[in-house]
Protein backbone atom coordinates (compact mmCIF):
# COMPACT_ATOMS: atom_id res chain seq x y z
CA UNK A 1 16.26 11.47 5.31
CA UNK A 2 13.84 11.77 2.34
CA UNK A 3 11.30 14.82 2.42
CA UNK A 4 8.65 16.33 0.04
CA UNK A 5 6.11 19.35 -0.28
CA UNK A 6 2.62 18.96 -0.14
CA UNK A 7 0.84 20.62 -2.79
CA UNK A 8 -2.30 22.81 -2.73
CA UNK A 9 -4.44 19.50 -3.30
CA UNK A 10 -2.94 17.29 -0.67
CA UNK A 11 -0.70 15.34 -2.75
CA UNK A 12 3.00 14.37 -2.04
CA UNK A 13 5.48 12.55 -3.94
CA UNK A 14 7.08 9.35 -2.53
CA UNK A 15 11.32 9.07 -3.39
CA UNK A 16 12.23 6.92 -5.92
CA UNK A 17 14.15 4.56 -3.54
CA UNK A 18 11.05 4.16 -1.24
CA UNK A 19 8.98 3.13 -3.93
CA UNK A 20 11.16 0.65 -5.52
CA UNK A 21 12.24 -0.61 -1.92
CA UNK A 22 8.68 -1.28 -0.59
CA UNK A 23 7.17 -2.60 -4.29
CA UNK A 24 5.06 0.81 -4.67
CA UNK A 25 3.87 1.23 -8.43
CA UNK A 26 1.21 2.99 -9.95
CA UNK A 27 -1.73 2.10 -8.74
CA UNK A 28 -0.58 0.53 -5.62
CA UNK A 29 -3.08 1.31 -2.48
CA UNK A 30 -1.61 3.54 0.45
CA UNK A 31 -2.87 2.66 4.20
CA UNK A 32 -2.38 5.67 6.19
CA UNK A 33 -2.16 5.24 10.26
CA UNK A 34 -1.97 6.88 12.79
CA UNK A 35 -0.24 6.41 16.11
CA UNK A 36 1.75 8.27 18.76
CA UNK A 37 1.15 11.31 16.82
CA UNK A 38 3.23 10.09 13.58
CA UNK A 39 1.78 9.53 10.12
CA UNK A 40 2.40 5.72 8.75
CA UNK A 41 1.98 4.87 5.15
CA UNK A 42 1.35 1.26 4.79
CA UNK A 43 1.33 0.48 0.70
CA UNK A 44 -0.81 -2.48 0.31
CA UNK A 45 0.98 -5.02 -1.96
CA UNK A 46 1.13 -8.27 -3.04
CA UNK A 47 3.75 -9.02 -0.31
CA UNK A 48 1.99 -7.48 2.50
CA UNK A 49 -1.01 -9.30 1.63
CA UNK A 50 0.90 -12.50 1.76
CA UNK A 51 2.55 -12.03 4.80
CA UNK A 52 -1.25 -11.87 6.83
CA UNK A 53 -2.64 -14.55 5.29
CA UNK A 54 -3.97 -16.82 7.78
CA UNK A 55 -4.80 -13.60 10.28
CA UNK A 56 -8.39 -13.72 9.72
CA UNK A 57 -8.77 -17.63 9.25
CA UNK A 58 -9.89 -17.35 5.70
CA UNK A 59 -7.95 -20.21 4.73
CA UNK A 60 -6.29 -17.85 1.68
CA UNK A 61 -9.99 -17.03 0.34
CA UNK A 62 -9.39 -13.09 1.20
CA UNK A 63 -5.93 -13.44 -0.55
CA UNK A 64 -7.47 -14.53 -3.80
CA UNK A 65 -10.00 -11.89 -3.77
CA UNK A 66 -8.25 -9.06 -2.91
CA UNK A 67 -5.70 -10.19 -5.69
CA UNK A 68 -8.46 -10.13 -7.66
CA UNK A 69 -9.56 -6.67 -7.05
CA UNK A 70 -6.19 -5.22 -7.37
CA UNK A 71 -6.20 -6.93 -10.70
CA UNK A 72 -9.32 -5.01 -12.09
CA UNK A 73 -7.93 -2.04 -10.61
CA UNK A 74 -4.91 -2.19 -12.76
CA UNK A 75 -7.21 -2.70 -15.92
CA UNK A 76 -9.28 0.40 -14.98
């Protein structure tokens, strides 16, 4: 089991092996959810953007544009 400390501004380091496990790099969005009274943390990558395609009916559009955006987040 993997644990960390939250410091005075909220923040908390995820392991090493989590990140490289789930694709997590710098820059990489973090969902949080909440259900059953546990905290998830979702990342929001390139793989878990391709794995809902098609849930919205977009036909891929959303997938190019939210490519997109994480793109010119990267540059920023």
């Amino acid at each position: 089991m993997n644990t960390t400390i939250v410091t005075t501004k909220g923040q908390i380091v995820i392991p090493a092996e989590i990140r490289k496990k789930y694709g997590i790099e710098v820059g990489t969005k973090i969902r949080f959810d909440v259900e059953d009274g546990e905290i998830k943390l979702i990342p929001i990558t390139e793989e878990v953007i391709k794995n809902n395609i098609g849930m919205l009916k977009s036909k891929g559009k959303l997938l190019k544009v939210l490519l997109k955006e994480k793109e010119i987040e990267r540059e920023l």
